[in-house]
Protein backbone atom coordinates (compact mmCIF):
# COMPACT_ATOMS: atom_id res chain seq x y z
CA UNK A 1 180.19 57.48 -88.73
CA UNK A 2 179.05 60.92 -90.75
CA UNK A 3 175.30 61.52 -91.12
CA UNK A 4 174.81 63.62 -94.03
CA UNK A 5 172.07 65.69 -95.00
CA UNK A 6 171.89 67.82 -98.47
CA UNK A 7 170.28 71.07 -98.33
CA UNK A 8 169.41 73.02 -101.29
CA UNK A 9 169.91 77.02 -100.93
CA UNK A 10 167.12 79.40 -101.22
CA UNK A 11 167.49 82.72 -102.10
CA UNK A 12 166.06 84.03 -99.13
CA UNK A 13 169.28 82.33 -97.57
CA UNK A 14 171.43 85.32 -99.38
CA UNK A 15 172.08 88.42 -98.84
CA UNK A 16 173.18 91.54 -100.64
CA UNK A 17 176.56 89.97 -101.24
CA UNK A 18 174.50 87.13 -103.06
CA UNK A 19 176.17 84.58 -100.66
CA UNK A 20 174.58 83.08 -98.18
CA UNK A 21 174.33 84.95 -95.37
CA UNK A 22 176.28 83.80 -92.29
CA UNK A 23 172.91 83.18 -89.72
CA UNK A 24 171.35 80.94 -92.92
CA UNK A 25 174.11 78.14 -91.40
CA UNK A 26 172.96 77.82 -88.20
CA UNK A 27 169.34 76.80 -89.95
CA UNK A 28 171.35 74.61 -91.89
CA UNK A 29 172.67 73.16 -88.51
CA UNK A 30 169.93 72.66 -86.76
CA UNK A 31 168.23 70.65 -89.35
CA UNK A 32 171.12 68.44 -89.52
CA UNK A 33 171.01 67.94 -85.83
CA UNK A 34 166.65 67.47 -86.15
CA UNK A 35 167.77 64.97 -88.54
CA UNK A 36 170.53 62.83 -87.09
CA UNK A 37 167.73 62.36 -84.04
CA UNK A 38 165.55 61.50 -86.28
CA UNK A 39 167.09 58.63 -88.11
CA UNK A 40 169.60 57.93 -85.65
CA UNK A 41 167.98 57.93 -82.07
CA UNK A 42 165.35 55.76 -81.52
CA UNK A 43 162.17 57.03 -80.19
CA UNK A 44 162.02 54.91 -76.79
CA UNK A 45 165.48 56.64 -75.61
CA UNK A 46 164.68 59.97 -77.26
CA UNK A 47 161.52 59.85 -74.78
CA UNK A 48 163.95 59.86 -72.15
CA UNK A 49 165.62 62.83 -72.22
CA UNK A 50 165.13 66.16 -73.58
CA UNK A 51 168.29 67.97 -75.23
CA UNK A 52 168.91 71.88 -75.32
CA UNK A 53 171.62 73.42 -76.86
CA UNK A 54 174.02 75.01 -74.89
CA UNK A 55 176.66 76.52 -77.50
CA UNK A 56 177.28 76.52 -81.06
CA UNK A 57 179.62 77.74 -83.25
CA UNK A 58 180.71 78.03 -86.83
CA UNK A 59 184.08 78.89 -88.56
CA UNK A 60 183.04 80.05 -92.69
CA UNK A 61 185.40 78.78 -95.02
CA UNK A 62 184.57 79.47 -98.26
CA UNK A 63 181.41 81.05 -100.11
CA UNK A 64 178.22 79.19 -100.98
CA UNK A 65 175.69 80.63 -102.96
CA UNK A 66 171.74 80.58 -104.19
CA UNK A 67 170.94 77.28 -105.93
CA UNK A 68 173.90 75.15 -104.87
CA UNK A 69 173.68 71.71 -102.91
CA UNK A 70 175.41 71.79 -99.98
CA UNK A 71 176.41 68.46 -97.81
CA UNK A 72 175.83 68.74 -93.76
CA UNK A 73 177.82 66.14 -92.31
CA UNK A 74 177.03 65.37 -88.70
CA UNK A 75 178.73 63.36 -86.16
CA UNK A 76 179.63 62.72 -82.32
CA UNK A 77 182.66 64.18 -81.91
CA UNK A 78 182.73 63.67 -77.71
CA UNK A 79 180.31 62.67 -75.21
CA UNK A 80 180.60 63.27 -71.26
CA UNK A 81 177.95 62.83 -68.30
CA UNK A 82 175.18 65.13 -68.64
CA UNK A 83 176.02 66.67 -72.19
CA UNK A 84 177.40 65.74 -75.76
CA UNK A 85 179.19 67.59 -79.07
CA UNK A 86 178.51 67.25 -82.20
CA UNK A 87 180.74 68.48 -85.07
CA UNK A 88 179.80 69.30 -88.60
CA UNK A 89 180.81 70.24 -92.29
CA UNK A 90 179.39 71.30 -94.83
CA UNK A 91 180.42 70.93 -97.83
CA UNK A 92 179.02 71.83 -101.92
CA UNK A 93 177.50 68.90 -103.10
CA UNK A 94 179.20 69.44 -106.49
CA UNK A 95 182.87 69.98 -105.54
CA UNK A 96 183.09 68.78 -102.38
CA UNK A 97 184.63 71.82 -101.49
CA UNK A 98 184.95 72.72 -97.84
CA UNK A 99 182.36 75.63 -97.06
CA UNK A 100 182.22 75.35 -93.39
CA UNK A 101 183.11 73.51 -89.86
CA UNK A 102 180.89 73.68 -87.25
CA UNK A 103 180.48 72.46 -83.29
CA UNK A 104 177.76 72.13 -81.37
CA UNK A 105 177.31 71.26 -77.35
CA UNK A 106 173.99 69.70 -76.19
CA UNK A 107 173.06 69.05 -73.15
CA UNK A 108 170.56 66.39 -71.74
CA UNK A 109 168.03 68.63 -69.95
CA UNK A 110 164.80 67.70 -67.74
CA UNK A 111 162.58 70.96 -68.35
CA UNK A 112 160.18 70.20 -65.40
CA UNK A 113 163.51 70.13 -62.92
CA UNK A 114 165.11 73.12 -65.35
CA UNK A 115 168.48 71.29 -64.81
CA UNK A 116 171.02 68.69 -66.76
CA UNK A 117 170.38 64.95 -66.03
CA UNK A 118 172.83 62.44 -66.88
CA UNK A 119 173.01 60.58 -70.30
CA UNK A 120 171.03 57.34 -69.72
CA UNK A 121 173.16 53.97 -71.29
CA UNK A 122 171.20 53.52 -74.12
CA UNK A 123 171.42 56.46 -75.20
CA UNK A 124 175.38 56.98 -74.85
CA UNK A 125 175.63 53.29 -76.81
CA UNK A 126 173.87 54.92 -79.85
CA UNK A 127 176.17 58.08 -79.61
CA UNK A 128 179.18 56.56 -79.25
CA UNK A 129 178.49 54.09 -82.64
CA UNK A 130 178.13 57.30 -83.97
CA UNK A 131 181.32 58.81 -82.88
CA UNK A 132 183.94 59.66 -85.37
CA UNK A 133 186.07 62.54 -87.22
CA UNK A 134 185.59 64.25 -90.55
């Protein structure tokens, strides 16, 4: 099950090249991640746990550029003890073409302890409904 977020570019997103530049995705990212716990995770079991990211990376496909849509989709794409991925496109709103994939690894993380914790059950139910592949 995709999440999808639409994010409009600005054009302090491009660079010289007047694409947008290749850090501008990882903002793009992030929000999509913000926003899958957001609408996703309930509040009790977000209150549980604390997630860091421990590794990110993004493969650029094609060009996007100042003023276009573009479509983050977000999912679960695998989920172990203490940590879980998610995997991403993003796409232009407008032709659906394929801009760029994306993974990320996060890791459930006490800060007072400074050390992974295992995923509670509640909150590995609600990742694994949202488990699936682009």
């Amino acid at each position: 099950m995709n999440h999808d977020v639409k994010v409009r570019v600005r054009f302090s997103e491009t660079d010289m090249a007047g694409h947008v530049n290749n850090s501008s995705y990882f903002i793009y990212l992030e929000e999509a991640r913000g926003r899958f716990f957001e609408d996703k995770v309930p509040e009790t079991i977000n209150s549980f746990g604390r997630f860091i990211l421990a590794s990110t990376k993004c493969n650029y496909v094609n060009q996007a550029y100042y003023g276009q849509t573009l479509k983050v989709s977000t999912w679960v794409s695998k989920i172990g003890n203490k940590s879980f991925h998610f995997a991403h496109s993003i796409h232009i709103e407008d032709t659906d073409e394929l801009v760029a994939e994306a993974d990320a690894v996060i890791v459930n993380f006490n800060y007072k302890e400074q050390k992974s914790e295992p995923i509670s059950d509640e909150l590995r139910e609600v990742l694994e409904h949202h488990m699936a592949t682009a």
